[in-house]
Protein backbone atom coordinates (compact mmCIF):
# COMPACT_ATOMS: atom_id res chain seq x y z
CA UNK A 1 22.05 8.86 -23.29
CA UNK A 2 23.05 5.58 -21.39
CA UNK A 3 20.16 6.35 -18.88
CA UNK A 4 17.79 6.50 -22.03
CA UNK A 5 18.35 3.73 -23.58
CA UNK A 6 18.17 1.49 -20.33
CA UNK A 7 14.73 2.98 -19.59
CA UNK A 8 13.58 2.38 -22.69
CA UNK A 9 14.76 -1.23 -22.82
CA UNK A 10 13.66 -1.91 -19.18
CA UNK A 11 10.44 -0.56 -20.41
CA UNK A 12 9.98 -2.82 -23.14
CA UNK A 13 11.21 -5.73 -21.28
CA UNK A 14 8.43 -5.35 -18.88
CA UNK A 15 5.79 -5.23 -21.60
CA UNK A 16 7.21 -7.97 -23.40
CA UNK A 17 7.74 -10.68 -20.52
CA UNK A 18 4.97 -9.08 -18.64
CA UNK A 19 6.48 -10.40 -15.66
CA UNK A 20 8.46 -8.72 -12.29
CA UNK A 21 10.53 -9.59 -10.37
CA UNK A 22 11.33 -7.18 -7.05
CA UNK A 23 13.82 -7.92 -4.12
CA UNK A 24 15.35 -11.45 -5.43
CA UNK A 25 19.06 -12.45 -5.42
CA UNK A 26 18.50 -14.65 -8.26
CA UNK A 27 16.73 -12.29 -10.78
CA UNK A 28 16.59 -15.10 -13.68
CA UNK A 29 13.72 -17.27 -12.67
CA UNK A 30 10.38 -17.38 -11.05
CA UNK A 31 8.86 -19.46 -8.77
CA UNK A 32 6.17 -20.37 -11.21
CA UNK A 33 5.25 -19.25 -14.89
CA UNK A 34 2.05 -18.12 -13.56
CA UNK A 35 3.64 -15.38 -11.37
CA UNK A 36 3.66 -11.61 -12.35
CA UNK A 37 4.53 -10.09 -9.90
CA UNK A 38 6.96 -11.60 -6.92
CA UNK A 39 8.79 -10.25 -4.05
CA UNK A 40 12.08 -11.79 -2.85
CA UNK A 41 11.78 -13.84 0.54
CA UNK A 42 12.84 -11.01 2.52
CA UNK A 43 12.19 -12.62 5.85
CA UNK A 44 11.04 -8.99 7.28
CA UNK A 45 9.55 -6.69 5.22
CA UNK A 46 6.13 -6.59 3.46
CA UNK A 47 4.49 -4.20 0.73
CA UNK A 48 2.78 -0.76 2.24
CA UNK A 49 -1.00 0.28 0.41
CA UNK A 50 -1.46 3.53 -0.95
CA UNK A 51 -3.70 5.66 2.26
CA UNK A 52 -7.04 6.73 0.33
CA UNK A 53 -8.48 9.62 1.90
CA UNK A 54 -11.24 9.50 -0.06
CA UNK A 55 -13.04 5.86 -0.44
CA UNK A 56 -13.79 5.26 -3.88
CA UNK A 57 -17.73 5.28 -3.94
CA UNK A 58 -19.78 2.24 -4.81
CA UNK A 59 -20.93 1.60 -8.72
CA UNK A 60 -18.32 4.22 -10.04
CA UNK A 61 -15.23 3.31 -12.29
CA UNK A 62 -12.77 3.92 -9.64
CA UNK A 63 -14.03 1.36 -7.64
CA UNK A 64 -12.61 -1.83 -9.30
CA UNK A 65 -13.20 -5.31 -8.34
CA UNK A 66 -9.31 -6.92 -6.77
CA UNK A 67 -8.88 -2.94 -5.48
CA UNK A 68 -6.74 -3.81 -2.01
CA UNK A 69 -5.99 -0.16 -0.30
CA UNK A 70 -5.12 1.47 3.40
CA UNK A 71 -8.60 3.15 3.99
CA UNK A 72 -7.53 6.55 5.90
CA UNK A 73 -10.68 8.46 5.42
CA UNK A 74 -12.85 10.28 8.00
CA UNK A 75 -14.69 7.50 9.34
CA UNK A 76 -12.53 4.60 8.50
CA UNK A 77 -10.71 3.82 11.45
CA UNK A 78 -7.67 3.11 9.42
CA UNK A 79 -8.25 -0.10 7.82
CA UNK A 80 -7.09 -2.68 5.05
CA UNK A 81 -9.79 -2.53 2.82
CA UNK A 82 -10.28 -5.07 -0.36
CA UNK A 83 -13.10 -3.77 -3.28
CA UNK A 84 -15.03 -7.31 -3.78
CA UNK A 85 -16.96 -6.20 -7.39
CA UNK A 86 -20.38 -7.28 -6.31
CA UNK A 87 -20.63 -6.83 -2.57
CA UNK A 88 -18.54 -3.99 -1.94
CA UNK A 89 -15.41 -3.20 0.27
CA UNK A 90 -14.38 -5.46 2.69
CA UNK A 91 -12.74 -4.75 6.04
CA UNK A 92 -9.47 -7.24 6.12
CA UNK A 93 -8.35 -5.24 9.22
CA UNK A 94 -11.16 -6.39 11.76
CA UNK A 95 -10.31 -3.67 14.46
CA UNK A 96 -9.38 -0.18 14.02
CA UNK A 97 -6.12 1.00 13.71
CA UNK A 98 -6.77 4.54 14.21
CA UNK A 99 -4.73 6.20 16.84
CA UNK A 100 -3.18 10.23 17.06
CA UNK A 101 0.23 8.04 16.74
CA UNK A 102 -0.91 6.33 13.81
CA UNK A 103 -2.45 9.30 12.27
CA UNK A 104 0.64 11.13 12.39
CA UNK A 105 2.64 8.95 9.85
CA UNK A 106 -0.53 8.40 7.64
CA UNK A 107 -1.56 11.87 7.71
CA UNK A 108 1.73 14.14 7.91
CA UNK A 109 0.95 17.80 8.31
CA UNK A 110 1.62 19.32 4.97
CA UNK A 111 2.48 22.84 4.30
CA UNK A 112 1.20 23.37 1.19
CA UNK A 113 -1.49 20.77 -0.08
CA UNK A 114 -0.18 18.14 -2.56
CA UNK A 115 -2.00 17.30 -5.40
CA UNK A 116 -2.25 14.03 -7.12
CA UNK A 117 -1.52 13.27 -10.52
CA UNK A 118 -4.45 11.29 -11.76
CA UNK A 119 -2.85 9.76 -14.56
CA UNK A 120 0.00 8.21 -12.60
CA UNK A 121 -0.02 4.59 -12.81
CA UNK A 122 1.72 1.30 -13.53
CA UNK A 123 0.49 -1.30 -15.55
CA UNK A 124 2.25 -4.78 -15.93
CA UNK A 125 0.73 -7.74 -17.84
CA UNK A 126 -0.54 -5.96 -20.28
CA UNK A 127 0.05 -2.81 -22.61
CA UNK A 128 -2.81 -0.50 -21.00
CA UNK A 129 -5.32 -0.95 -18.47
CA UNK A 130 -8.86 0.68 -17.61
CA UNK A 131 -8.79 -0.09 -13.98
CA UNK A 132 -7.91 2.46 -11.86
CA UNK A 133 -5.10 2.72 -9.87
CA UNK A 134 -1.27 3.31 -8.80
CA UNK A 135 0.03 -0.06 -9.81
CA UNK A 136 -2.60 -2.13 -11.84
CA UNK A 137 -1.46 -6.16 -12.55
CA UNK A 138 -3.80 -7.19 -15.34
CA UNK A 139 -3.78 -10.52 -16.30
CA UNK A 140 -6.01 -13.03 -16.97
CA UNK A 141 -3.85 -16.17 -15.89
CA UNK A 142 -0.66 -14.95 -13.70
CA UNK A 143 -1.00 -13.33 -9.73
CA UNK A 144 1.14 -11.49 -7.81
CA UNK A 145 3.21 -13.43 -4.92
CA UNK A 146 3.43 -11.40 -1.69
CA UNK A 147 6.65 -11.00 0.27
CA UNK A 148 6.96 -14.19 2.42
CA UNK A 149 8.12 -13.94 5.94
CA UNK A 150 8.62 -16.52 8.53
CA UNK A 151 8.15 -14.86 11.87
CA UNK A 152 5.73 -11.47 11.51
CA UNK A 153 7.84 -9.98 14.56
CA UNK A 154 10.99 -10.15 12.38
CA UNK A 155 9.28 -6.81 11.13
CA UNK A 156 10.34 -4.65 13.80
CA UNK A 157 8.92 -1.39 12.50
CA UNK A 158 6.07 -2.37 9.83
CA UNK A 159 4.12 0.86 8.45
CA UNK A 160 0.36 0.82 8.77
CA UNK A 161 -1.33 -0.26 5.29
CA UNK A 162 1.30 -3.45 5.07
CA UNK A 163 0.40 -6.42 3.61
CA UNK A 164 2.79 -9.63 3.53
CA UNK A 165 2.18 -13.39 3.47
CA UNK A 166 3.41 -15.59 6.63
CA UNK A 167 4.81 -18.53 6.22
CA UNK A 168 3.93 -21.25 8.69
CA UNK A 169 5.51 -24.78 9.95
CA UNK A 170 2.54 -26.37 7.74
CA UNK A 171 0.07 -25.84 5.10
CA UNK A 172 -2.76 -25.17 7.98
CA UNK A 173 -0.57 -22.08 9.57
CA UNK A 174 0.12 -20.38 6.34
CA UNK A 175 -1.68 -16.33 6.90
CA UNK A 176 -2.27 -13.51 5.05
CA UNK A 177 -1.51 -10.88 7.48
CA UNK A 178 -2.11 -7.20 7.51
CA UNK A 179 -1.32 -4.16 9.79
CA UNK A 180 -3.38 -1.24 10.01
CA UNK A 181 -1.00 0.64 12.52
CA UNK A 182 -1.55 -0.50 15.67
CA UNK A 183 -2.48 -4.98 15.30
CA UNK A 184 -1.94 -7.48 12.95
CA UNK A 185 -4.81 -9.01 11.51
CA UNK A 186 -4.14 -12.79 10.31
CA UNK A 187 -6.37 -14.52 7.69
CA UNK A 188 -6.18 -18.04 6.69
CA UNK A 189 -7.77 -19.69 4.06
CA UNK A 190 -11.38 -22.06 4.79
CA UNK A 191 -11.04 -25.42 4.48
């Protein structure tokens, strides 16, 4: 019964503060009232993508604009894909991570074929959510805050499909970075 009524009430407190907090010590506070999602500053670990086997094709509902997935289909060559509404997916990864080493922890042999549950999904920021996907953040005035690490080698083991944000001396070394397996791939903001 206990393990009822705390579901329940975590459940409702997510829909009512529409806000998350994963992986801090202090779990009273933000960083900023505009945040719906943040990760602690773990210092070494990032967030890993869901693997897509099959791209979502272009002009169809499952192809939402702010998608960000680990592309692991036929001809992908394993890479960090974002879904930009009106141009299409783009390739955050620059070179391929596709390798018989990294294929065997994105693609585990199976013995008997898994099947996905279509209707799976989390939704915070709001009470229901047409986008598709496994965990949809809809709001029209908070963002998520990715795990912040210092030094990207602190991660000694990162999975392909991880995403992370590094933090740099000053404003002009801050990255995005991503790893699709086999390289990081760092992003910066133009100026």
């Amino acid at each position: 019964m206990n393990k009822i009524f705390s579901m329940v009430l975590i459940s409702v407190s997510i829909t009512t503060f529409s806000q998350v907090r994963i992986g801090k010590s202090d779990a009273t506070s933000l960083s900023s009232t505009s945040v719906l999602v943040e990760f602690g500053d773990t210092k070494d670990k990032g967030i890993v993508l869901p693997y897509i086997e099959t791209l979502p094709a272009e002009g169809t509902a499952t192809a939402t604009g702010g998608a960000i997935i680990f592309d692991v289909s036929a001809n992908a060559e394993y890479k960090i894909k974002v879904k930009n509404q009106n141009v299409g997916w783009r390739d955050l990864s620059i070179q391929s991570g596709f390798s018989s080493a990294v294929e065997s922890v994105v693609k585990p042999a199976q013995t008997a074929p898994l099947a996905d549950n279509t209707n799976a999904k989390a939704i915070i920021g709001a009470a229901t959510s047409t986008a598709d996907g496994i965990l949809v953040l809809e709001s029209a005035d908070k963002a998520m805050v990715l795990p912040i690490v210092d030094d990207y080698k602190a991660i000694k083991n990162p999975s392909p499909g991880m995403l992370a944000f590094l933090r740099g001396l000053t404003a002009d070394e801050h990255r995005l970075i991503v790893f699709n397996g086999q390289k990081w791939t760092f992003w910066r903001p133009k100026k």
